[in-house]
C-alpha atoms as a PDB file:
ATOM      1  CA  UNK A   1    -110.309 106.978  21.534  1.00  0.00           C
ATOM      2  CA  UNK A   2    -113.693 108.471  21.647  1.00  0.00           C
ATOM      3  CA  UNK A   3    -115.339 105.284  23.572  1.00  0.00           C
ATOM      4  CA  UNK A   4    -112.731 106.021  26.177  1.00  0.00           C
ATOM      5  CA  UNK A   5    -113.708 109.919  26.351  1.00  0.00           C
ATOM      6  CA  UNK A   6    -117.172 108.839  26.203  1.00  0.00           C
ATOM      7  CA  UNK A   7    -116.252 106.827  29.396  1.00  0.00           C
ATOM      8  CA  UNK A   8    -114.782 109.109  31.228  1.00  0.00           C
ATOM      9  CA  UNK A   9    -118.104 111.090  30.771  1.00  0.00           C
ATOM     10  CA  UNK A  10    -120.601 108.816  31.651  1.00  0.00           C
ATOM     11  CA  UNK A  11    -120.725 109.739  35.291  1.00  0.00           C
ATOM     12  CA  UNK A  12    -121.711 114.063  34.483  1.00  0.00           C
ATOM     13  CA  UNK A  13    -124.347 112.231  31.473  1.00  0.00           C
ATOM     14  CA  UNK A  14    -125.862 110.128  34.366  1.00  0.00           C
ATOM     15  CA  UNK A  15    -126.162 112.507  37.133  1.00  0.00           C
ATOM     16  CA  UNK A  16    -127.664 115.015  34.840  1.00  0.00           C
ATOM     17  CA  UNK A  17    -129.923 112.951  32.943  1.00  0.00           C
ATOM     18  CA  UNK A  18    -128.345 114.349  29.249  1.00  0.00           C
ATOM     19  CA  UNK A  19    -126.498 112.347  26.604  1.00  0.00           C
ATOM     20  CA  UNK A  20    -123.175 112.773  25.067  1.00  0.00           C
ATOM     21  CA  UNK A  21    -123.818 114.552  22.493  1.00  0.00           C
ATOM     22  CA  UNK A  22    -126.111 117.293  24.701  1.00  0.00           C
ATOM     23  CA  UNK A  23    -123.015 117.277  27.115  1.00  0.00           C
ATOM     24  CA  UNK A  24    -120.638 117.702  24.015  1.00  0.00           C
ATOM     25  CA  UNK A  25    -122.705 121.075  22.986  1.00  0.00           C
ATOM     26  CA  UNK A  26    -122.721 122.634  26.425  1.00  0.00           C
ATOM     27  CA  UNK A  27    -118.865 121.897  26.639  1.00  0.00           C
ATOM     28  CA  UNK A  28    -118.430 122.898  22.843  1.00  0.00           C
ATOM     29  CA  UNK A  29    -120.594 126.056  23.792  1.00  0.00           C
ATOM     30  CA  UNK A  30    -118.637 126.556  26.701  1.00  0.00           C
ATOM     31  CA  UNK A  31    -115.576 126.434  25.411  1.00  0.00           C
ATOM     32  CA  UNK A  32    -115.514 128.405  22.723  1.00  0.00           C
ATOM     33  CA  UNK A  33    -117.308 131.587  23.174  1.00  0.00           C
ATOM     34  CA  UNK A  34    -116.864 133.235  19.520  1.00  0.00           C
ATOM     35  CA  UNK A  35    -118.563 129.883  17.940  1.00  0.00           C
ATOM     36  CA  UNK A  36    -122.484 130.524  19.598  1.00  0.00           C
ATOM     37  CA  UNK A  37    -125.108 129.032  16.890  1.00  0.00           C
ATOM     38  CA  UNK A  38    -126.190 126.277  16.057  1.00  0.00           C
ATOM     39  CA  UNK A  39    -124.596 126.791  12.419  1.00  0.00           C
ATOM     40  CA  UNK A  40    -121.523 126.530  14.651  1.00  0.00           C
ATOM     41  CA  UNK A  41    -121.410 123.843  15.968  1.00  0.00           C
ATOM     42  CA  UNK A  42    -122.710 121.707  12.923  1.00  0.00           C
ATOM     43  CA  UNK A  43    -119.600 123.337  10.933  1.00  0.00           C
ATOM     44  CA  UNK A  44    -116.556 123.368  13.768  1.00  0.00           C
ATOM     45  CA  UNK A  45    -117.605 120.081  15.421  1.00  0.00           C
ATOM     46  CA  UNK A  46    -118.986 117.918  12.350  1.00  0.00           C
ATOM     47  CA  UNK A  47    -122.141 117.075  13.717  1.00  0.00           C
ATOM     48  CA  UNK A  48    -125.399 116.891  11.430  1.00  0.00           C
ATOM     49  CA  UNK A  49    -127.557 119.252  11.966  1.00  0.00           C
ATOM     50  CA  UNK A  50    -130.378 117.084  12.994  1.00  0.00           C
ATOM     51  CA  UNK A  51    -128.754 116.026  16.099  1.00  0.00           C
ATOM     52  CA  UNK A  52    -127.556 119.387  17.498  1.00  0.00           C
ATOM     53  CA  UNK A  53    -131.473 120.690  16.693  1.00  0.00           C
ATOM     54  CA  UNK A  54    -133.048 117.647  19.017  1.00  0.00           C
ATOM     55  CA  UNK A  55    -130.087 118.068  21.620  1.00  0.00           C
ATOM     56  CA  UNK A  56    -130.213 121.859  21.688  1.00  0.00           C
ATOM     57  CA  UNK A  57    -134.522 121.705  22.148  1.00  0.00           C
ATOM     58  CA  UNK A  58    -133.781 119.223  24.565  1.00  0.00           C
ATOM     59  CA  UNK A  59    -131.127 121.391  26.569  1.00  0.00           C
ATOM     60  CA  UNK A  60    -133.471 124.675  26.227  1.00  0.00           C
ATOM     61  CA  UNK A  61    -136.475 122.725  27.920  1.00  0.00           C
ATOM     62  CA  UNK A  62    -134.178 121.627  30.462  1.00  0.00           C
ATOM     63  CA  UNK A  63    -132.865 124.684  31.080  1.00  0.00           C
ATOM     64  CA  UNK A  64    -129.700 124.300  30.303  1.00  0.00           C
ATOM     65  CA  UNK A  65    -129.295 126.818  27.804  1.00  0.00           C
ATOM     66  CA  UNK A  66    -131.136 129.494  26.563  1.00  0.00           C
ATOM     67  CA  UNK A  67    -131.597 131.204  23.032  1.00  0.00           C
ATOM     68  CA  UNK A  68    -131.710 135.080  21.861  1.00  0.00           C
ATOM     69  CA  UNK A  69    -131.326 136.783  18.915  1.00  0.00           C
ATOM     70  CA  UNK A  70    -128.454 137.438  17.218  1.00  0.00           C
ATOM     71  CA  UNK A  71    -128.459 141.544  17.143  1.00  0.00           C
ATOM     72  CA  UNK A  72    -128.382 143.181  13.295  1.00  0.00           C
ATOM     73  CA  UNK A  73    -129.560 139.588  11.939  1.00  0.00           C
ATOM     74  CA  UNK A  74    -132.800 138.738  13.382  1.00  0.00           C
ATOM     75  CA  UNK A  75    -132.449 134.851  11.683  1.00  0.00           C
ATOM     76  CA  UNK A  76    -129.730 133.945  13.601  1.00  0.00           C
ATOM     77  CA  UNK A  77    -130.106 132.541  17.120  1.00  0.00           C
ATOM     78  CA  UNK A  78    -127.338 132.821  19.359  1.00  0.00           C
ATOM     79  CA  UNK A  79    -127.076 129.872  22.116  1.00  0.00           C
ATOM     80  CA  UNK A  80    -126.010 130.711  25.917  1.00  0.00           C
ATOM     81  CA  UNK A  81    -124.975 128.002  28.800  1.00  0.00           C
ATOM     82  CA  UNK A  82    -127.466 129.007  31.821  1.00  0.00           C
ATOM     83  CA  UNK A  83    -126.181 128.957  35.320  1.00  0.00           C
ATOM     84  CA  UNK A  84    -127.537 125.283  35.714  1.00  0.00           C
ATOM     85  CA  UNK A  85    -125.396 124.109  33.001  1.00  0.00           C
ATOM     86  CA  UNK A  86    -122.036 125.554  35.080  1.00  0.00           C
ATOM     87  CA  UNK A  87    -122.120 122.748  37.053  1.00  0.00           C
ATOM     88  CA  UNK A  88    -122.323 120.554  33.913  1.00  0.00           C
ATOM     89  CA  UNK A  89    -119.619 122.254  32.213  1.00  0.00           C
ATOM     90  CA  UNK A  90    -117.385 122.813  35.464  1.00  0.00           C
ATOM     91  CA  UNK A  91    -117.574 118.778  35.824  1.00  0.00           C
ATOM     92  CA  UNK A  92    -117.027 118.422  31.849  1.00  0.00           C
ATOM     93  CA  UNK A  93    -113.937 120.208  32.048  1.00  0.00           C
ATOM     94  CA  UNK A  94    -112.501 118.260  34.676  1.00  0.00           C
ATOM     95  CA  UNK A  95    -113.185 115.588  32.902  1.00  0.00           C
ATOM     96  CA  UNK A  96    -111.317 117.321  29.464  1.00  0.00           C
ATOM     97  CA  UNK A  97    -108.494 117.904  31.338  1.00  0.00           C
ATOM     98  CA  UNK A  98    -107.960 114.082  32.563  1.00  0.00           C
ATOM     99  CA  UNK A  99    -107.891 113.178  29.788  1.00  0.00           C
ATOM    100  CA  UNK A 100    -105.512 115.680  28.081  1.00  0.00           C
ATOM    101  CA  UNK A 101    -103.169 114.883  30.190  1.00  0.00           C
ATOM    102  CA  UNK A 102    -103.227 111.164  29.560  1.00  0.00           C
ATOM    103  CA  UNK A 103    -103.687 111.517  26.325  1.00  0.00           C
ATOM    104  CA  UNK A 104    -100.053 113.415  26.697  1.00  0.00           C
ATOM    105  CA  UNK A 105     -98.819 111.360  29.430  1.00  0.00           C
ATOM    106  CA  UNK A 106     -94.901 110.683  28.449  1.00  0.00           C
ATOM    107  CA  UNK A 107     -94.376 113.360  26.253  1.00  0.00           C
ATOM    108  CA  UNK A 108     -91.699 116.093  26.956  1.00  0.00           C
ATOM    109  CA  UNK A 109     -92.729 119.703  26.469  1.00  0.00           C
ATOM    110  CA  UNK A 110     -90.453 120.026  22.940  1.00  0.00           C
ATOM    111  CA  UNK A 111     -92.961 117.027  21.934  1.00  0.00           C
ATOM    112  CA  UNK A 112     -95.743 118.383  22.615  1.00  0.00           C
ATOM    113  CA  UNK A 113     -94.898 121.412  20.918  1.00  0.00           C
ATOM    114  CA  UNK A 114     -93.807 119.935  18.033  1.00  0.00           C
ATOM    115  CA  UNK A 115     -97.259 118.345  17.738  1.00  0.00           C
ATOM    116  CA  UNK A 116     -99.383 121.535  18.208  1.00  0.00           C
ATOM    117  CA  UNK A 117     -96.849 122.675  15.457  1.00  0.00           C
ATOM    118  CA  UNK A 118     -98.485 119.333  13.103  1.00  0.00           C
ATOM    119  CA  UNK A 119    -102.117 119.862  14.102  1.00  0.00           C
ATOM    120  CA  UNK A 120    -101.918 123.858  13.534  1.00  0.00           C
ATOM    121  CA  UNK A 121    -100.215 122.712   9.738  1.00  0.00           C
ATOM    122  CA  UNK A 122    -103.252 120.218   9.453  1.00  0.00           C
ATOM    123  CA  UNK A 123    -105.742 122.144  10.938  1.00  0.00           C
ATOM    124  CA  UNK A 124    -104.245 124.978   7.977  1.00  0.00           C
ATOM    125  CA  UNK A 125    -104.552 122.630   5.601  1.00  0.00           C
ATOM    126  CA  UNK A 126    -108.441 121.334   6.074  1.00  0.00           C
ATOM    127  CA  UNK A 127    -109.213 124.961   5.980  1.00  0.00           C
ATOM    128  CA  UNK A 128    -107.310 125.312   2.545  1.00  0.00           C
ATOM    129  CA  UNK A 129    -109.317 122.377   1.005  1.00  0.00           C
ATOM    130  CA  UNK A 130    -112.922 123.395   2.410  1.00  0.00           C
ATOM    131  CA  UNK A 131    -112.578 126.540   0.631  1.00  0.00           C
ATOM    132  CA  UNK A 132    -111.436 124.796  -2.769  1.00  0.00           C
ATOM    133  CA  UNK A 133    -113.733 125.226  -5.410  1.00  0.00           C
ATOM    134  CA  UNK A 134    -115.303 121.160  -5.961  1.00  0.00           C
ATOM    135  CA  UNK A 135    -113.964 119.377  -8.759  1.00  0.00           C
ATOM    136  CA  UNK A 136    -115.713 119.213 -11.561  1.00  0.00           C
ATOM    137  CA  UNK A 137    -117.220 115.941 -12.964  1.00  0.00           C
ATOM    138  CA  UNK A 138    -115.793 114.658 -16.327  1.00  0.00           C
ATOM    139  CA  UNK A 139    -118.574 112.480 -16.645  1.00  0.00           C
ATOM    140  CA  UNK A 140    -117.036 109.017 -15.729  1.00  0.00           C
ATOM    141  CA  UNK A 141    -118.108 106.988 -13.212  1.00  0.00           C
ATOM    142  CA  UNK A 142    -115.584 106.725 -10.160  1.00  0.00           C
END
């Protein structure tokens, strides 16, 4: 599923001259106003850290988005889309929206409720077992 996403976004990652997982951040960033650090989008998205550092320098020297401090916490940096990166993310979204609706294509509206129901329960769930203390080790091997 994500080569086909990753398809479908080949054309904006072209005619911008960024890759995936820069056009993934500005989308991510985008989207989701509350989540605006780097810290974020390691956590919410799963990405390593590593990668969102290179893609973010690369997307501040390209001006596509811009860093400030966080204010009362002078460590944290809080990430910003610029205006060049609207036409990224305008695109992007297009894009998102294709392919939510074929993703969904065929499925009545009780459906698809009934599935937002599931992933909500999941979603619940994942958050439930990250905050679970680790198991502790009993000393045997697997």
């Amino acid at each position: 599923m994500g080569s086909v996403y990753q398809s479908m976004c080949e054309g904006i990652c072209l005619e911008y001259g960024i890759q995936q997982p820069a056009l993934d951040i500005l989308l991510f960033l985008d989207n989701n106003p509350q989540y605006n650090t780097a810290r974020d989008i390691c956590h919410v998205r799963c990405i390593r850290p590593n990668v969102v550092s290179f893609h973010v320098e690369r997307l501040v020297a390209d001006g596509y988005l811009e860093r400030s401090p966080v204010e009362g916490d002078r460590r944290k940096i809080q990430l910003s889309c610029t205006e060049k990166a609207r036409q990224v993310t305008q695109k992007g979204r297009v894009v998102q929206q294709e392919f939510y609706e074929a993703l969904h294509a065929g499925l009545c509206e009780e459906d698809r409720q009934v599935m937002r129901h599931c992933f909500q329960v999941i979603e619940r769930n994942v958050h439930q077992l990250q905050e679970r203390p680790p198991h502790p080790r009993d000393g045997q091997d697997g």
